[in-house]
Protein backbone atom coordinates (compact mmCIF):
# COMPACT_ATOMS: atom_id res chain seq x y z
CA UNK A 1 83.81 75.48 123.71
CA UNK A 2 85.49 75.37 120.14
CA UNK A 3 88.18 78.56 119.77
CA UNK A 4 86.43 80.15 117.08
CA UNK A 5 83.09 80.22 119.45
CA UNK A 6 85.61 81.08 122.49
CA UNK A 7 87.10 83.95 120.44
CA UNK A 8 83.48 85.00 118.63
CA UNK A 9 81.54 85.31 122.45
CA UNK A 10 85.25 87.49 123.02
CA UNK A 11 85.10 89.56 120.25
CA UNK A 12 81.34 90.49 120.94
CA UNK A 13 82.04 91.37 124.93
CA UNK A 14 85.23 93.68 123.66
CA UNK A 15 83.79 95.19 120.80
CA UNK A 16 80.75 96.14 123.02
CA UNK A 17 82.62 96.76 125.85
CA UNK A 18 85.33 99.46 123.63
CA UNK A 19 82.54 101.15 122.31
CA UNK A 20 81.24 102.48 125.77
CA UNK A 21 81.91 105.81 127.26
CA UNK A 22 83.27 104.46 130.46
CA UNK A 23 86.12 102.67 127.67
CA UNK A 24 86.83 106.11 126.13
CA UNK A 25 87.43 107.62 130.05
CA UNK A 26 89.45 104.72 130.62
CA UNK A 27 92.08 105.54 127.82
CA UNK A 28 92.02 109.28 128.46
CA UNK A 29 92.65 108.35 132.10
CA UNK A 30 95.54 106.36 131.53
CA UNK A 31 96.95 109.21 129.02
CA UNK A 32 96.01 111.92 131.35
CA UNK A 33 97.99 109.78 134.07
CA UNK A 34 100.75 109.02 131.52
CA UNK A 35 101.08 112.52 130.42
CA UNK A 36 101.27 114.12 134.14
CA UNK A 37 103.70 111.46 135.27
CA UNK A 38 105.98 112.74 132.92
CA UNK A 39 107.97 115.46 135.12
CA UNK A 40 108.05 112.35 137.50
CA UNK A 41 110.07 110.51 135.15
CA UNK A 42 111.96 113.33 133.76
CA UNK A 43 110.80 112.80 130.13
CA UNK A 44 112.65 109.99 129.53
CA UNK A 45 112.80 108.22 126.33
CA UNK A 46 111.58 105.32 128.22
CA UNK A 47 108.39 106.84 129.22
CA UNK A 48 107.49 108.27 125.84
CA UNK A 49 108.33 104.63 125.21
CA UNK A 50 105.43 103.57 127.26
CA UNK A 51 102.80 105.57 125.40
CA UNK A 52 104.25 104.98 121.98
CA UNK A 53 104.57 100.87 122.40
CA UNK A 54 100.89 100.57 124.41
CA UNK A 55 99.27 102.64 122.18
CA UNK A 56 101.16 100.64 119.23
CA UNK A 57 99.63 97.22 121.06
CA UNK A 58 95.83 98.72 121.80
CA UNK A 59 95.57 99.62 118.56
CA UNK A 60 97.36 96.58 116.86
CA UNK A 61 94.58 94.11 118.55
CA UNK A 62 91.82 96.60 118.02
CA UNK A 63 92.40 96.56 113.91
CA UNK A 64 91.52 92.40 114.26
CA UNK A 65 88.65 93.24 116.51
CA UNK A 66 87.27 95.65 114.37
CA UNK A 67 87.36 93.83 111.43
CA UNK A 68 86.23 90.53 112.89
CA UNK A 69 82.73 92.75 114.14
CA UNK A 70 82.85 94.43 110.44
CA UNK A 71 82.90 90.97 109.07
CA UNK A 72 80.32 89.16 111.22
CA UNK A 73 78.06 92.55 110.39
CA UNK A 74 78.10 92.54 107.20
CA UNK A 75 77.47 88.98 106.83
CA UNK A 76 74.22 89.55 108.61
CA UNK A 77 73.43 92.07 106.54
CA UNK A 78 73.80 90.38 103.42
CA UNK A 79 71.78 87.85 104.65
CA UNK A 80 69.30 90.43 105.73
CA UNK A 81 69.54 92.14 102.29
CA UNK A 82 69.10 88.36 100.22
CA UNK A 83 66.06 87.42 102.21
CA UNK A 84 64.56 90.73 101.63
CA UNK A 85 65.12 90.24 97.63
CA UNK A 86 63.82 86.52 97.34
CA UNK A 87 60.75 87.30 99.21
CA UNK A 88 59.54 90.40 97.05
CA UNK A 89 57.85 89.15 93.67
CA UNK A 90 59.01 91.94 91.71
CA UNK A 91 62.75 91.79 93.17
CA UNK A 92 65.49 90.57 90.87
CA UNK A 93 67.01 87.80 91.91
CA UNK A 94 70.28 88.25 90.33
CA UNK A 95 71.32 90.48 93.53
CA UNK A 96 71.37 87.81 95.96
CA UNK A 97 75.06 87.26 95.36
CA UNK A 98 75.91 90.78 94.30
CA UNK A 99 79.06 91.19 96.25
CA UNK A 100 80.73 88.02 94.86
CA UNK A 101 80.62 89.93 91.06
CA UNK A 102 83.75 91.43 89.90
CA UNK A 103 84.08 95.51 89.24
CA UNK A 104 82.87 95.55 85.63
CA UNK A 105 80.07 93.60 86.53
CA UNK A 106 78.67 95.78 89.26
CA UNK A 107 79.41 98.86 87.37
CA UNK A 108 77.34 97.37 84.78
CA UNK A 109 74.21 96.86 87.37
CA UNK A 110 74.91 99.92 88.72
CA UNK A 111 74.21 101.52 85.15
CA UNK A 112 71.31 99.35 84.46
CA UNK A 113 69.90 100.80 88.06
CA UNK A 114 70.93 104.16 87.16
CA UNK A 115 68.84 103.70 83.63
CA UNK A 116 66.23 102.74 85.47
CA UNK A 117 65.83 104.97 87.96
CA UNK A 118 66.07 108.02 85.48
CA UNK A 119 63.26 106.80 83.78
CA UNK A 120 61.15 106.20 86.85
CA UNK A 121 62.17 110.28 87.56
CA UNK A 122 60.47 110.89 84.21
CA UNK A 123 57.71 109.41 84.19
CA UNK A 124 56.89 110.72 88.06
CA UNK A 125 57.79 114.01 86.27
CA UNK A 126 55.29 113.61 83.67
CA UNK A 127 52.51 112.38 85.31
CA UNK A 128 52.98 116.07 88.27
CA UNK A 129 52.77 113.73 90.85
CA UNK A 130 55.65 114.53 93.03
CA UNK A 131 56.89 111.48 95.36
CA UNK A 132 55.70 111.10 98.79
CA UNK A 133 59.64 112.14 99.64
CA UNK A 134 59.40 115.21 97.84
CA UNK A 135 56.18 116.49 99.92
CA UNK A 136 56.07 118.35 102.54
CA UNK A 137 53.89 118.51 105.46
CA UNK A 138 52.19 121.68 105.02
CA UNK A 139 51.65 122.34 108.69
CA UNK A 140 53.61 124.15 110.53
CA UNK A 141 55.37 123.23 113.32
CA UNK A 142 58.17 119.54 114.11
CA UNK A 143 57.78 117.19 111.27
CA UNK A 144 55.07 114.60 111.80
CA UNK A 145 55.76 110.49 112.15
């Protein structure tokens, strides 16, 4: 198995495995152990040194992992997003590659978007017929699906 394979099938098992409940009682077990072993040790600069560099470590690796599942993520969602936009008709295609366009040019979108959604708010305002959003169920009672 290539390393990047080995270290994406690694990435996947940690990130899962960190975001787990049984992960979070792990680390406030070994705090809650570190913290009462303290009278044991006297409060020695050596065992504050124990928290301070594992912690330091833990969270050291975890910034890599995190951004490697951010990464990978995101990807898929951008790939997600561009399929979505060249298979509707009335999509502009210009977004597939959105996120490789500088500042100005987003803002720029972003007003054209802005333009057009203001005008879309007036002419739903003119015609009194309020979006499907804006209704509410009339019944009383937990909102309907």
């Amino acid at each position: 198995m290539r390393a990047k394979a080995l270290f994406n099938v690694i990435a996947k098992k940690a990130s899962h495995a960190a975001g787990t409940p049984w992960s979070f009682c792990l680390a406030l077990g070994v705090v809650l152990l570190w913290a009462l072993s303290g009278p044991l040790f006297g409060f020695s600069d050596t065992w504050q040194l124990v928290i301070n560099t594992s912690t330091t470590i833990v969270t050291f690796l975890m910034v890599f992992l995190i951004q490697h599942t951010q990464n990978e993520d995101t990807a898929a969602l951008h790939l997600k997003m561009d399929e979505l936009i060249r298979a509707t008709r009335q999509a502009d295609n210009i977004l597939l590659d959105m996120e490789e366009l500088d500042e100005d040019e987003l803002e720029l979108l972003r007003k054209q978007y802005e333009a057009l959604a203001e005008k879309a708010r007036g002419s739903q305002e003119k015609r009194r017929d309020p979006s499907p959003l804006r209704q509410r169920d009339p019944r009383p009672g937990p909102p309907r699906r």
